[in-house]
Protein backbone atom coordinates (compact mmCIF):
# COMPACT_ATOMS: atom_id res chain seq x y z
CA UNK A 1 96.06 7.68 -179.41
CA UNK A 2 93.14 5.19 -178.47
CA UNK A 3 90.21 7.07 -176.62
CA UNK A 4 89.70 5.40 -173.12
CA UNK A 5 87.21 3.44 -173.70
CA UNK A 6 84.70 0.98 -171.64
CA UNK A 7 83.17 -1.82 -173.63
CA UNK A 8 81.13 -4.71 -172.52
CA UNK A 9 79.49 -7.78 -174.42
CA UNK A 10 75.98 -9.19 -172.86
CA UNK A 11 75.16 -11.25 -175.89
CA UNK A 12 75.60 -14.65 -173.84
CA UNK A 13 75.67 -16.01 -170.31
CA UNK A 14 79.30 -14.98 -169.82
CA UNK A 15 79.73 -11.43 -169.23
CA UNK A 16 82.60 -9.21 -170.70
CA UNK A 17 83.98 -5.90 -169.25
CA UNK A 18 87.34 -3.93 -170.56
CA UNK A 19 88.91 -0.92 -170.35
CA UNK A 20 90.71 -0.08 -173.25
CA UNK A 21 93.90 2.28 -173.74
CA UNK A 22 96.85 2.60 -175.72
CA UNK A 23 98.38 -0.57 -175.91
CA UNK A 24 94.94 -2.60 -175.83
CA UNK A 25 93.34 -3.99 -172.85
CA UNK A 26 94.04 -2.11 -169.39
CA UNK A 27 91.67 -4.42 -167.64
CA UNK A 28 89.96 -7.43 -168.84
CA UNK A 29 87.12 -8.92 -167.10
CA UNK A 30 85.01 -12.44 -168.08
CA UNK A 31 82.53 -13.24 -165.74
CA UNK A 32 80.60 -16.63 -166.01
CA UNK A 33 77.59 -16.86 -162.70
CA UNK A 34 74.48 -17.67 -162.17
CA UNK A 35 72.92 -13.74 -161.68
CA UNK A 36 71.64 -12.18 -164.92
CA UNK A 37 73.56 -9.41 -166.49
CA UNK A 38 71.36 -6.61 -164.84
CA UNK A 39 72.56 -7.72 -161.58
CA UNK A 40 76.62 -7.60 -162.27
CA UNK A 41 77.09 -5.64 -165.05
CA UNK A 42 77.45 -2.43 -163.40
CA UNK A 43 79.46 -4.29 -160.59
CA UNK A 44 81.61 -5.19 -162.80
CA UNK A 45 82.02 -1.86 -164.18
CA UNK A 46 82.43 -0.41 -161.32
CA UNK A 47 85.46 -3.68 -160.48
CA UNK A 48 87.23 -2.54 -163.26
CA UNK A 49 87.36 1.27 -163.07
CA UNK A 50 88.97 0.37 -159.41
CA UNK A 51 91.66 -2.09 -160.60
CA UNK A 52 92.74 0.67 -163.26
CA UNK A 53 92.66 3.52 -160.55
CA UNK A 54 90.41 5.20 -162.85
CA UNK A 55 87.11 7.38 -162.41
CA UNK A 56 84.04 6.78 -164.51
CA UNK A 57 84.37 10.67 -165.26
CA UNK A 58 87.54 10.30 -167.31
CA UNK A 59 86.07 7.54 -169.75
CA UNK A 60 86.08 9.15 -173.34
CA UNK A 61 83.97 6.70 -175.61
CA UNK A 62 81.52 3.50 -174.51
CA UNK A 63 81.21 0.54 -176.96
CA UNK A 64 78.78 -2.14 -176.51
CA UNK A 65 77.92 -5.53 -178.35
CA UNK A 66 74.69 -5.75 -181.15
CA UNK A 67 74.69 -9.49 -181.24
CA UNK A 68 74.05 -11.74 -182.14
CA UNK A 69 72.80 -13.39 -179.23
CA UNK A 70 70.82 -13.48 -175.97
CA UNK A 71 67.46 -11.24 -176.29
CA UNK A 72 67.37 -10.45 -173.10
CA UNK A 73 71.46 -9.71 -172.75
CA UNK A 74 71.78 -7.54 -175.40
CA UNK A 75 68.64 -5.41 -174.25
CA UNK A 76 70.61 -5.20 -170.71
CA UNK A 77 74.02 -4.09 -172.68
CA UNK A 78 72.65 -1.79 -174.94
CA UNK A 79 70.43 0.05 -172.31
CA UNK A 80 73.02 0.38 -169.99
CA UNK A 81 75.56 1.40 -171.91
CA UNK A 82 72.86 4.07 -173.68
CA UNK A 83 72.17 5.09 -170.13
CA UNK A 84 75.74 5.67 -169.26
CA UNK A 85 76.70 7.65 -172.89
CA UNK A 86 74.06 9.90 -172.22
CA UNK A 87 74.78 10.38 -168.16
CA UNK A 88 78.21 11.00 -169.06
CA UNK A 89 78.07 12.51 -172.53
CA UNK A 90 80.04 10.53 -174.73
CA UNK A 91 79.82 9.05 -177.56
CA UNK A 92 78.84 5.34 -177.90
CA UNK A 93 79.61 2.61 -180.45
CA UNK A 94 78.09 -1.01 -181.10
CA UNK A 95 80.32 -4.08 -183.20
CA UNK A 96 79.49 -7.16 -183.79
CA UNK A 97 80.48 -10.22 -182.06
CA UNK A 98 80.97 -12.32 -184.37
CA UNK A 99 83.17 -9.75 -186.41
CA UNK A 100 85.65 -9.16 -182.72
CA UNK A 101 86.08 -13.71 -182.67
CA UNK A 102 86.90 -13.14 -186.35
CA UNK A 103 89.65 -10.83 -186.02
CA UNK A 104 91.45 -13.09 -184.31
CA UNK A 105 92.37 -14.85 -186.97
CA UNK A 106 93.08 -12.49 -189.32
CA UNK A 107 96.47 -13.83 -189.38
CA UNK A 108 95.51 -16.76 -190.90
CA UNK A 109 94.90 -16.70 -194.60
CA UNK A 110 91.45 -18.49 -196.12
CA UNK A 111 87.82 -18.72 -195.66
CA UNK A 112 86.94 -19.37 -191.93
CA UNK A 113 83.13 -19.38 -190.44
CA UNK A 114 82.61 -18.51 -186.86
CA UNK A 115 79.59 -19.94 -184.31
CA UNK A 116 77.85 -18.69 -181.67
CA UNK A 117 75.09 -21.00 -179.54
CA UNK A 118 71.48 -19.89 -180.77
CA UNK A 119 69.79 -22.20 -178.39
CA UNK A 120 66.59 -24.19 -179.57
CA UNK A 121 69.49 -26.78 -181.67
CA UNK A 122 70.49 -24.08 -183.46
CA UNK A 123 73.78 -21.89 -184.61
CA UNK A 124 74.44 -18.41 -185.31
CA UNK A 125 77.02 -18.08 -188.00
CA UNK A 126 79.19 -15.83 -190.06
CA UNK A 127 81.40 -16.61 -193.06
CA UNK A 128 84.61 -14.99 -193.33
CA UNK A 129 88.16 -14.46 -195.09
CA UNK A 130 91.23 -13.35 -194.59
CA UNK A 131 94.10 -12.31 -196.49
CA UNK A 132 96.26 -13.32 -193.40
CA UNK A 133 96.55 -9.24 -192.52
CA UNK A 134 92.51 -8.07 -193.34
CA UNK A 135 89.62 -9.85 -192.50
CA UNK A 136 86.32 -9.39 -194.72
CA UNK A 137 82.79 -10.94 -193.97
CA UNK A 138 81.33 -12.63 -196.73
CA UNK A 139 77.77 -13.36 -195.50
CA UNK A 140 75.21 -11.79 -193.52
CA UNK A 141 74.72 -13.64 -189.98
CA UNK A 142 72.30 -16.42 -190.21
CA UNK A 143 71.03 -19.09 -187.93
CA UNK A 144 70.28 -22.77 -189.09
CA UNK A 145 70.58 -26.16 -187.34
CA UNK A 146 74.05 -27.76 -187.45
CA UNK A 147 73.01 -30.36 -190.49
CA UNK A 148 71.43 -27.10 -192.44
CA UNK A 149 74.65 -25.00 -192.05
CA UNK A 150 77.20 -27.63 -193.23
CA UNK A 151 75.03 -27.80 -196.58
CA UNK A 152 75.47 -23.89 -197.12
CA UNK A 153 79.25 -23.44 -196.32
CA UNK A 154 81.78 -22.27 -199.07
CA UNK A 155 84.27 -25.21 -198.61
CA UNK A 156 84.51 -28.57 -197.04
CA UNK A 157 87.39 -28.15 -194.82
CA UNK A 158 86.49 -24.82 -194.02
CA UNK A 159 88.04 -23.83 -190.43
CA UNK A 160 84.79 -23.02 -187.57
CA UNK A 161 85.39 -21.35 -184.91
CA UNK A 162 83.46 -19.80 -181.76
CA UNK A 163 81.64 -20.96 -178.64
CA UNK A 164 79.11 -23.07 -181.11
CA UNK A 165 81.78 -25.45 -182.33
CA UNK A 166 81.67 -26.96 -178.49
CA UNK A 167 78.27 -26.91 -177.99
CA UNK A 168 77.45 -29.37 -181.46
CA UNK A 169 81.20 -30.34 -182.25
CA UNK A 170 79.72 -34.51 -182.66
CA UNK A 171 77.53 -33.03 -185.25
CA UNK A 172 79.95 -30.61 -186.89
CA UNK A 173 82.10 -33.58 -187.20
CA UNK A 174 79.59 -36.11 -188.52
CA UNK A 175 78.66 -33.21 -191.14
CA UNK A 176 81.84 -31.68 -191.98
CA UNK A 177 84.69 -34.41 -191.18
CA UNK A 178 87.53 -32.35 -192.95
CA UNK A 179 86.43 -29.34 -191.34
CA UNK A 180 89.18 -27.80 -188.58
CA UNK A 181 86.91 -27.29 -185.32
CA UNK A 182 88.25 -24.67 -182.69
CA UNK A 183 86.49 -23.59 -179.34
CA UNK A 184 86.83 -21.91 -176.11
CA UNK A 185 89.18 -20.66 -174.93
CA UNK A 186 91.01 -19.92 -178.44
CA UNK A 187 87.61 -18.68 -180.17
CA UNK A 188 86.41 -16.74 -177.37
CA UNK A 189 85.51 -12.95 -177.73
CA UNK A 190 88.55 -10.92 -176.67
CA UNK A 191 87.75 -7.61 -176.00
CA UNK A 192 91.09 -6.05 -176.45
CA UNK A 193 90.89 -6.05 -180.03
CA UNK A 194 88.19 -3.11 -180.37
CA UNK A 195 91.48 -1.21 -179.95
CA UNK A 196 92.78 -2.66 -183.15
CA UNK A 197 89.42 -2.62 -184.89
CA UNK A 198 89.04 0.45 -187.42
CA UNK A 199 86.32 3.06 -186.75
CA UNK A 200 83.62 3.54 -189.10
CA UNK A 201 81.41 6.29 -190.69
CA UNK A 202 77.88 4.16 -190.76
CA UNK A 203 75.62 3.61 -188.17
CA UNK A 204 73.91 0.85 -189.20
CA UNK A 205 73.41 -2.20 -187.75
CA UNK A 206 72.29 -3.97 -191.10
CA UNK A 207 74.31 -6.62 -192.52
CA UNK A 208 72.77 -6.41 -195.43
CA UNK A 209 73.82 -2.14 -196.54
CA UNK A 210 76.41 -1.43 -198.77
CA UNK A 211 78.96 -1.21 -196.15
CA UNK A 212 78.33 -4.95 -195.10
CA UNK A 213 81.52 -6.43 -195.75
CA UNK A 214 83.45 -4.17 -193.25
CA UNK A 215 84.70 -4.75 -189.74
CA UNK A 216 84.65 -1.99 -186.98
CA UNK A 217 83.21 0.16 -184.65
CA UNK A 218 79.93 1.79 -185.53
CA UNK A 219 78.44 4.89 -183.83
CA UNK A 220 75.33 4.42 -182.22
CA UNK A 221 72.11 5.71 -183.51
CA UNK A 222 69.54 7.24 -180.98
CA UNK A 223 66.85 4.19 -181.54
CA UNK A 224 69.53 1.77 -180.86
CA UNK A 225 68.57 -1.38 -181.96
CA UNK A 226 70.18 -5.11 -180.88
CA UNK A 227 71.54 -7.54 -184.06
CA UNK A 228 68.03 -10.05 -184.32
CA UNK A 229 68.96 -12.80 -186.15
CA UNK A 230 65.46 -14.24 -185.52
CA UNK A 231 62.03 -13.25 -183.57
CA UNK A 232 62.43 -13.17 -180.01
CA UNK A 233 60.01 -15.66 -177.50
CA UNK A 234 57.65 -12.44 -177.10
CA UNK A 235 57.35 -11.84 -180.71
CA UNK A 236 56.69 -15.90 -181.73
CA UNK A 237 54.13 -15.49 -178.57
CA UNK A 238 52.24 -12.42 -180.19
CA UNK A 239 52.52 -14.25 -183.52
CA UNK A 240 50.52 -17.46 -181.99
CA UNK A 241 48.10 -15.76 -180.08
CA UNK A 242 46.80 -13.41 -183.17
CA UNK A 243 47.18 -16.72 -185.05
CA UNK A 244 45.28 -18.64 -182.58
CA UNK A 245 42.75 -15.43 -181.91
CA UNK A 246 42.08 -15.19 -186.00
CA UNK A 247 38.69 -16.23 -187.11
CA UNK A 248 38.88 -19.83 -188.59
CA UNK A 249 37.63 -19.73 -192.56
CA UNK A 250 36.47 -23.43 -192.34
């Protein structure tokens, strides 16, 4: 039997609600406007405990997305969805959303890579493969510029999927002309697969432990930390300032 479970996904502009049963999604919300997550996240929550005649108080597990993505979204996911484990006492699990666009196509046998906007010209990627039943990462999430990542990919006509392949498809296609491109809606994060997903023992969000290579559901730890692929605006700030602040040598 699969817990009842609410998971969400801040990690870009478009937010993503579900309730999840037996059988996969009960409800499915995607909700692309203007308002930051901390305005409609819990309004959405709320939207689709309603359409499933449900109560928040029979909810048995919470999952939330790590990243990559969105600083400021995954803080908003992750806090909220803290908040409510703790309010309601249950337990609370992060994946990764580049691993949930990946299952997707484990059907489909050979090495994939999926993309996720990074903003500044830049992609977040993963590399993947499937067996065409059991999908495996292969790399660690990175971000590079589009020219960068079509130097470090395993094969030329690699498939690329994920919201990235829209955003810089001319480039992908200058770069990587053999390469199979797929976007939204097909490469889209579909939240009714955490109910397929398999549960796991570790709790880290590292990419780079000795459990790396697996897909799933993690519990969360009590310092829960978002997926960083790089520094956050703040940080680079801080870094300038003591770098600007520092005592010249010349």
């Amino acid at each position: 039997m699969i817990p009842l479970t609410l998971a969400v996904d801040c990690s870009s502009e478009t937010l993503f609600v579900a309730l999840l049963g037996e059988g996969g999604a009960l409800v499915e919300l995607r909700l692309a406007v203007s308002e930051p997550h901390s305005k409609t996240l819990m309004e959405a929550v709320d939207w689709a405990l309603r359409q499933a005649s449900l109560e928040v108080s029979q909810l048995e597990r919470l999952a939330v997305g790590s990243g990559p993505g969105s600083f400021s979204g995954l803080r908003i996911g992750m806090a909220t969805m803290q908040g409510l484990a703790q309010a309601l006492n249950l337990p609370l699990y992060t994946f990764v959303g580049h691993d949930l666009i990946a299952w997707k196509f484990a059907f489909r046998t050979g090495v994939f890579a999926v993309l996720t906007d990074a903003r500044r010209q830049q992609i977040y990627w993963s590399c993947y493969v499937s067996d065409g039943q059991k999908v495996t990462r292969l790399s660690s999430c990175r971000v590079d510029d589009p020219e960068a990542l079509a130097s470090l990919l395993p094969e030329e006509d690699i498939m690329l999927v994920g919201s990235g392949v829209d955003i810089y498809r001319a480039k992908l296609n200058a770069a990587l002309p053999e390469a199979e491109l797929l976007g939204a809606p097909l490469a889209l994060p579909d939240l009714g697969l955490l109910s397929e997903i398999p549960l796991l023992s570790g709790s880290s969000l590292s990419t780079d432990d000795g459990d790396s290579d697996r897909i799933g559901l993690r519990p969360a730890t009590k310092r829960l930390e978002p997926l960083y692929i790089r520094p956050s605006d703040a940080e680079l700030n801080r870094l300038r300032k003591i770098k600007e602040a520092a005592p010249s040598n010349g």
